[in-house]
N, C-alpha and C. Protein backbone atom coordinates (compact mmCIF):
# COMPACT_ATOMS: atom_id res chain seq x y z
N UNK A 1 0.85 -1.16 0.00
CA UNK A 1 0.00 0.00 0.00
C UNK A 1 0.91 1.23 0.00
N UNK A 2 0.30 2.12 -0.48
CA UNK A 2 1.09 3.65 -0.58
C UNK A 2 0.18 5.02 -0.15
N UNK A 3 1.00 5.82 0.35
CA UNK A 3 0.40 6.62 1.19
C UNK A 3 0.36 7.81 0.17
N UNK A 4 -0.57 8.88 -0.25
CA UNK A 4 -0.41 9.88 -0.97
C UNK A 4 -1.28 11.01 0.09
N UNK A 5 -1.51 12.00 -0.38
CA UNK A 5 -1.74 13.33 -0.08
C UNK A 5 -3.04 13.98 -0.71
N UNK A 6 -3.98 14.37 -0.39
CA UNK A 6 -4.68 15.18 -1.32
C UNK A 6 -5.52 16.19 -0.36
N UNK A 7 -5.58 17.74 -1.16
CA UNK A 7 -6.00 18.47 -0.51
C UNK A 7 -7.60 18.57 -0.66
N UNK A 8 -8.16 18.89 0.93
CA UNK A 8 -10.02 18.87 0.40
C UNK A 8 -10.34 20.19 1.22
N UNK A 9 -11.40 20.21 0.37
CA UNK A 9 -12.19 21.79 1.14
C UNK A 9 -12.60 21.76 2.53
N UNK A 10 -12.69 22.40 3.40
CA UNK A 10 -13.64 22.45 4.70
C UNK A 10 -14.54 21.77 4.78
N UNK A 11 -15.54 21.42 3.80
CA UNK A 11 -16.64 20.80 3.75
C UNK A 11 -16.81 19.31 3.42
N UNK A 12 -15.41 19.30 2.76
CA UNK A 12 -15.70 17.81 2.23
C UNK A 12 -14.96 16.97 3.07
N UNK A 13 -13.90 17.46 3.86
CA UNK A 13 -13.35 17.33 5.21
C UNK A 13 -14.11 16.70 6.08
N UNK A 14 -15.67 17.26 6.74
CA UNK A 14 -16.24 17.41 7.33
C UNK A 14 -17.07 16.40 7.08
N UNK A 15 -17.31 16.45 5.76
CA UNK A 15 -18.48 15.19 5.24
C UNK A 15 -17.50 13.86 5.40
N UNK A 16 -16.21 13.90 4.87
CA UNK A 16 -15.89 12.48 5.28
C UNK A 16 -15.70 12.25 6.74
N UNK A 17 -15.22 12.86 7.64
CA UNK A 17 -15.33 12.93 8.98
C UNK A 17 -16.52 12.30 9.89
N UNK A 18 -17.89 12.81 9.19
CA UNK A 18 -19.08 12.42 9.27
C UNK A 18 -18.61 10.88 8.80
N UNK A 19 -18.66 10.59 7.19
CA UNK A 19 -18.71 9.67 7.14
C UNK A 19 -18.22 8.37 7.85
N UNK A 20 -16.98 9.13 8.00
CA UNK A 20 -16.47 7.49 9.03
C UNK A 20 -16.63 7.33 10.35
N UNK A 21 -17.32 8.38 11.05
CA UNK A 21 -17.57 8.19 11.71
C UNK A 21 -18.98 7.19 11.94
N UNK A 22 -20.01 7.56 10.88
CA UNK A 22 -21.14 6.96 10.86
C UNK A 22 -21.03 5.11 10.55
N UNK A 23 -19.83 5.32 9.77
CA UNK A 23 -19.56 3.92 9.14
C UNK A 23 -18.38 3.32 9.99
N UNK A 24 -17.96 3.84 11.08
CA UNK A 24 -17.23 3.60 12.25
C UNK A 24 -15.55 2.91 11.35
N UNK A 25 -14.97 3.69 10.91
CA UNK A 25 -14.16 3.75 9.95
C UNK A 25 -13.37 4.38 10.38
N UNK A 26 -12.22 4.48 9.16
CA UNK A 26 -11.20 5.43 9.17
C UNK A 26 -11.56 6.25 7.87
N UNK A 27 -11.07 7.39 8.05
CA UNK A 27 -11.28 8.19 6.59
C UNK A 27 -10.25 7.74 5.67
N UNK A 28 -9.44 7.33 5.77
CA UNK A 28 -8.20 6.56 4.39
C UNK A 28 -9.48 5.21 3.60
N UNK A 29 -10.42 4.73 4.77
CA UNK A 29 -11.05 3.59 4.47
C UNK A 29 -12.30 4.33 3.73
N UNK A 30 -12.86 5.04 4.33
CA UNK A 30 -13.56 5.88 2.99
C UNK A 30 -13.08 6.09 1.77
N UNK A 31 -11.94 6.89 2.09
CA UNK A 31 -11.94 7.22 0.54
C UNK A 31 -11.18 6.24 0.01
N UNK A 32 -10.60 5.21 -0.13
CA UNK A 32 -10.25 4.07 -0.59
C UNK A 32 -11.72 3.42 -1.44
N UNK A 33 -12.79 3.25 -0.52
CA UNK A 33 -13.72 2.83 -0.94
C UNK A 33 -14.40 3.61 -1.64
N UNK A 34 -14.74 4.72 -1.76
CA UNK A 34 -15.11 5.88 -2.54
C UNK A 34 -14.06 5.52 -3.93
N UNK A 35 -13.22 5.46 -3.73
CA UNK A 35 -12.61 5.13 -5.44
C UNK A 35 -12.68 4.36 -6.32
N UNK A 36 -12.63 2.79 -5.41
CA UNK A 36 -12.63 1.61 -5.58
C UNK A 36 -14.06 1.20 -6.18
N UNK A 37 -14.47 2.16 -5.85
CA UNK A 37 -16.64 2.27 -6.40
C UNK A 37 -16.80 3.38 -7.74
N UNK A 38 -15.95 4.17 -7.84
CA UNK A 38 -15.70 4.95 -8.65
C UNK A 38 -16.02 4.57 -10.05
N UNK A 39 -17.39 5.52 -10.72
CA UNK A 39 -17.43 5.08 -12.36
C UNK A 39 -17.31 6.23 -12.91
N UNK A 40 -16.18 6.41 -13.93
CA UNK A 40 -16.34 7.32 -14.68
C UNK A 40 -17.46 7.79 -15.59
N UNK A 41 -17.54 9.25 -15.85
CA UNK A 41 -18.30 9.67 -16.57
C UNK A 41 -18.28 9.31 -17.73
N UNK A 42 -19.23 8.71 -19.16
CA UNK A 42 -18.94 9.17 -20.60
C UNK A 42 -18.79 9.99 -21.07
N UNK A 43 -18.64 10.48 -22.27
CA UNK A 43 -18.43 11.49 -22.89
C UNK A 43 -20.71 11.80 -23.62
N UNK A 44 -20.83 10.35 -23.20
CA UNK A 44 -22.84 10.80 -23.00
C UNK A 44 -22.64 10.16 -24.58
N UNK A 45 -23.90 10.37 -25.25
CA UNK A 45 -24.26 10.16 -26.53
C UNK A 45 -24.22 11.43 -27.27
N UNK A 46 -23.41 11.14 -28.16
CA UNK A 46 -23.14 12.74 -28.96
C UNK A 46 -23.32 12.21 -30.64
N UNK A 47 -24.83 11.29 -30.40
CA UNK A 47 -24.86 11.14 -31.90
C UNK A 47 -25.98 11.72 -32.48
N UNK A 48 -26.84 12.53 -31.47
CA UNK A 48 -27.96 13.86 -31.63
C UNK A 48 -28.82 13.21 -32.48
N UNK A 49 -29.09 11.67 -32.86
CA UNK A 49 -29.96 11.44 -33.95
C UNK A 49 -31.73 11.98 -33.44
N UNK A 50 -31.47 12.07 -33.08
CA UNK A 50 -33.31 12.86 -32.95
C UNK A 50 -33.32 13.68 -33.11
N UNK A 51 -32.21 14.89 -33.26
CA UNK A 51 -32.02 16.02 -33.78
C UNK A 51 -31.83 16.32 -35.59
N UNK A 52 -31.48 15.27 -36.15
CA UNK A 52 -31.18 15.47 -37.75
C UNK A 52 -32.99 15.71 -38.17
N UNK A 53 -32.42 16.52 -38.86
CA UNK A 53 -34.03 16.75 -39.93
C UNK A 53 -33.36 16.47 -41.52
N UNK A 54 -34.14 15.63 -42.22
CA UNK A 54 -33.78 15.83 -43.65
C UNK A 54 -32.66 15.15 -44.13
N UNK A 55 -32.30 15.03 -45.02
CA UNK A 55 -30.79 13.96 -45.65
C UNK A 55 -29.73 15.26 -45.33
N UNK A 56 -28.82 14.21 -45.05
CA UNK A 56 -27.30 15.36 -45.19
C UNK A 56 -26.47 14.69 -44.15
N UNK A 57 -25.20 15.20 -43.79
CA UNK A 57 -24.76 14.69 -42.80
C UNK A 57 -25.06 15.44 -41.23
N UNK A 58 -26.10 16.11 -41.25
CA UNK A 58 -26.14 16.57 -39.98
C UNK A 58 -25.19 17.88 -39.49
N UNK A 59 -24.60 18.29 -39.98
CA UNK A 59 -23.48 19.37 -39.46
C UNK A 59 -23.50 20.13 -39.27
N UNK A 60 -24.72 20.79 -39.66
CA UNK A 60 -25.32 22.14 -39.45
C UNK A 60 -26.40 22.71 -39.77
N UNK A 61 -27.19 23.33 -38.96
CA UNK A 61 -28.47 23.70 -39.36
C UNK A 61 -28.59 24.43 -41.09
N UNK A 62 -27.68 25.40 -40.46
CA UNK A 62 -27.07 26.43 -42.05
C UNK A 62 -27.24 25.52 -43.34
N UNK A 63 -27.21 24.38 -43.29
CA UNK A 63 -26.97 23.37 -44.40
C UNK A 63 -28.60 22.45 -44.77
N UNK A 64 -29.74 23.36 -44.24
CA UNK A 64 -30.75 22.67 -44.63
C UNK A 64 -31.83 23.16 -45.09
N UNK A 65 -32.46 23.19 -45.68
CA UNK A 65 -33.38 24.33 -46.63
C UNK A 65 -35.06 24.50 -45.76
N UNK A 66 -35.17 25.86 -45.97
CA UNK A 66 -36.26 26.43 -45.55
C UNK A 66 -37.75 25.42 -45.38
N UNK A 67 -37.63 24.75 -46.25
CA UNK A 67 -39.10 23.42 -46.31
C UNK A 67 -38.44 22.83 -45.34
N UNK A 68 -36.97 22.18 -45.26
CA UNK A 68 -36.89 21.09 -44.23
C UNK A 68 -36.89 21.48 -42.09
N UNK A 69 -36.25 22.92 -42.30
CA UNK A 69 -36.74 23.56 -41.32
C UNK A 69 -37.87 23.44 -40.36
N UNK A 70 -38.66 23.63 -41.68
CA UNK A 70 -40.35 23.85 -41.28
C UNK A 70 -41.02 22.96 -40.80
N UNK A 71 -40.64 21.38 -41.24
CA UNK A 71 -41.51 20.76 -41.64
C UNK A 71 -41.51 20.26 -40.17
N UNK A 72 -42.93 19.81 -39.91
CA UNK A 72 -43.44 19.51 -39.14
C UNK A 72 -43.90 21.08 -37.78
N UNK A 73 -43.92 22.12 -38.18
CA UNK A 73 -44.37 23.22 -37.67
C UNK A 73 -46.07 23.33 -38.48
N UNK A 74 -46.44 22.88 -39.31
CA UNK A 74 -47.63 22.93 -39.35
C UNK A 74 -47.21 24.14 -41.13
N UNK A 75 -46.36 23.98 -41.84
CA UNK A 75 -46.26 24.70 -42.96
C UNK A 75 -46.46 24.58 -43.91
């Protein structure tokens, strides 16, 4: 095992403090476990398909004509 350093705010200090105490712990054992549970974020779905109107590749609104705009506004 290896020992590192990290700086936390007042508050989050406080919340793990809480925490191990509630979980009758040590705070190294929190946040060990706090990591070890750890899921990164995605980058999400950035394939906007419910957003394309009309043929094209999607790239920009600028790139789609006044009927395809419309359509479905009642025009």
């Amino acid at each position: 095992m290896k020992k590192t350093s990290v700086y936390l705010s007042d508050e989050v200090v406080a919340r793990l403090a809480a925490l191990a105490r509630r979980e009758e712990t040590s705070q190294a054992e929190v946040i060990r476990r706090a990591i070890q549970h750890y899921q990164p974020v995605g980058p999400g779905d950035r394939d906007f398909a419910l957003a394309r109107i009309g043929e094209g590749p999607g790239d920009s609104v600028a790139d789609l004509s006044d009927e395809e705009l419309l359509e479905g506004f009642g025009s």
